[in-house]
Protein backbone atom coordinates (compact mmCIF):
# COMPACT_ATOMS: atom_id res chain seq x y z
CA UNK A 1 61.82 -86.91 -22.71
CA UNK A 2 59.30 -87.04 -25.55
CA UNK A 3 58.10 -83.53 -26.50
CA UNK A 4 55.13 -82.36 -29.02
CA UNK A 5 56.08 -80.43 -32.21
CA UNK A 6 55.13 -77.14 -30.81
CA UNK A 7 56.77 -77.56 -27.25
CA UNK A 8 60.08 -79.15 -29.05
CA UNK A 9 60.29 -76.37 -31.58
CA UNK A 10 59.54 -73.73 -29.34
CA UNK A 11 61.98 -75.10 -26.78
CA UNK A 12 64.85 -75.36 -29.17
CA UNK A 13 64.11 -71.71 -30.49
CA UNK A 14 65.34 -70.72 -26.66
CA UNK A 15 68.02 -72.89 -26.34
CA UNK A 16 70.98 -71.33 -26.28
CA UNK A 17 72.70 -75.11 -25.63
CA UNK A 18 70.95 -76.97 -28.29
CA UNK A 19 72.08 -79.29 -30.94
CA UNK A 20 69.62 -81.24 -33.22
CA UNK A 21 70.20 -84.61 -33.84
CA UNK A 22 68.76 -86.55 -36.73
CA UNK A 23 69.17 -90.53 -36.59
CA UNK A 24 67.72 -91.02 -39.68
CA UNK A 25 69.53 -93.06 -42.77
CA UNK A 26 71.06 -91.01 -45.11
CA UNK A 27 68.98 -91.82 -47.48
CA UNK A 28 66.00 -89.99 -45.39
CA UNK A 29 68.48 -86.98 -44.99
CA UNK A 30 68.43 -86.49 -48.25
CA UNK A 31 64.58 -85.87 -48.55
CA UNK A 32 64.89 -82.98 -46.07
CA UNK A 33 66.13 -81.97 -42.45
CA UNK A 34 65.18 -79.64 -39.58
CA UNK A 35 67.91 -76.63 -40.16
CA UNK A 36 71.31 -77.06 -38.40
CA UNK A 37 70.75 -80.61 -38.43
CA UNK A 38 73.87 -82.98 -37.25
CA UNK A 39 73.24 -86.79 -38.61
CA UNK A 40 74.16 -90.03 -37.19
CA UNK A 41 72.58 -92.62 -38.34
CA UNK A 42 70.79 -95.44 -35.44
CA UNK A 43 70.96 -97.98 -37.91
CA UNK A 44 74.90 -97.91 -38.24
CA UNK A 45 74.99 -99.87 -34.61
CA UNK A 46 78.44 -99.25 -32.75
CA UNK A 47 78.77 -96.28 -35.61
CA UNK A 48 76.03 -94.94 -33.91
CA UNK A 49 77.50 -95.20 -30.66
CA UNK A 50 81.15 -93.82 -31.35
CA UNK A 51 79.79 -90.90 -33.16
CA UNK A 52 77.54 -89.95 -30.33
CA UNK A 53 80.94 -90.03 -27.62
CA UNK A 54 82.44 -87.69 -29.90
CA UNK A 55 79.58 -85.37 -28.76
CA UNK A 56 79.60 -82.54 -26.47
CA UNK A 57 77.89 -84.28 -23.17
CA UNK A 58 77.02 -81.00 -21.40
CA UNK A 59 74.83 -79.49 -24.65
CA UNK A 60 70.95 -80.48 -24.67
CA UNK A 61 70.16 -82.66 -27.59
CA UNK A 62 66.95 -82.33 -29.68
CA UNK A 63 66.80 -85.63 -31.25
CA UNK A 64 64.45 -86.85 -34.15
CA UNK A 65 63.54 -89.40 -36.85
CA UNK A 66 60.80 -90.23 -39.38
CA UNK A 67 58.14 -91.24 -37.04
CA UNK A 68 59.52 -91.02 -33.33
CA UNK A 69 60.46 -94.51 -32.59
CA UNK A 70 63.87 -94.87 -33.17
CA UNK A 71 64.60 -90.99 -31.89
CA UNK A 72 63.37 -92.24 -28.90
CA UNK A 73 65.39 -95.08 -28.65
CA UNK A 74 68.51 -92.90 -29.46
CA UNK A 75 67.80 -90.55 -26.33
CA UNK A 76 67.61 -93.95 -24.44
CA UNK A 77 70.94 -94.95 -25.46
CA UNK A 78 72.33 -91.55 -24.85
CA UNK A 79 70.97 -91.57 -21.18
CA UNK A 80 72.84 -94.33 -20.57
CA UNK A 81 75.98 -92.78 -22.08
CA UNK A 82 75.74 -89.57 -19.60
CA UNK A 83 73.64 -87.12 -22.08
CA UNK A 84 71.55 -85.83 -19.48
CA UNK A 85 68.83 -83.37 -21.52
CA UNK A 86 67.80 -85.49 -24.59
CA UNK A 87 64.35 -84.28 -26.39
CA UNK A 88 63.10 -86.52 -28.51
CA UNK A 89 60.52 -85.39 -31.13
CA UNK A 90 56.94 -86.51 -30.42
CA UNK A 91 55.53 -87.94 -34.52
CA UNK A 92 58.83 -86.89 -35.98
CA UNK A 93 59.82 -85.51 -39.10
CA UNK A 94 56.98 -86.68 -41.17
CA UNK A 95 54.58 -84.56 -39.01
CA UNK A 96 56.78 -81.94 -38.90
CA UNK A 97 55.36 -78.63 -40.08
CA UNK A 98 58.40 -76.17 -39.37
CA UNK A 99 61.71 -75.04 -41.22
CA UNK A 100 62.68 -78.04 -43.63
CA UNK A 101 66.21 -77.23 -46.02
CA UNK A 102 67.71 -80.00 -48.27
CA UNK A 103 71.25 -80.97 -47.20
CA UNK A 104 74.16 -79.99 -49.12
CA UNK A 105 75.36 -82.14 -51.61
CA UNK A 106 78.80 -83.33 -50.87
């Protein structure tokens, strides 16, 4: 389900059930992420889709990306996996205008 910026942020805030998922490359991770972020990167193909069955299936997942494309996408996939509450983020993170923290350096 595709969700504005306001009605995905202010969703999350009352989730008690959430995770955020960023499918962004890494190198976009490092330019800034929505707090609490987890990453798995779309691009990395069947990476993509083993790191998403290591997920928790009965946790809603608030899913975004640079523009909202490939976000999308990712909640598609994840439907079909058995993720049943997958938000994706209307614009993504370039229109983003809430919390933003720099990942830690590993």
């Amino acid at each position: 389900m595709n969700l504005t910026q306001h009605d995905w942020a202010a969703q999350l805030e009352a989730d008690t059930n959430a995770v955020i998922l960023d499918v962004r490359t890494e190198e976009e991770w490092k330019d800034g992420i929505i707090p609490g972020a987890l990453l798995n990167d779309i691009y990395k193909g069947q990476g993509f889709i083993y790191r998403l069955e290591e997920l928790d299936k009965s946790k809603n997942y608030y899913v975004y990306c640079k523009a909202g494309g490939r976000s999308a996408q990712a909640c598609s996939i994840m439907n079909q996996l058995g993720f049943k509450y997958t938000y994706n983020l209307d614009g993504g993170f370039m229109n983003w205008n809430g919390e933003v923290l720099l990942p830690e350096k590993d």
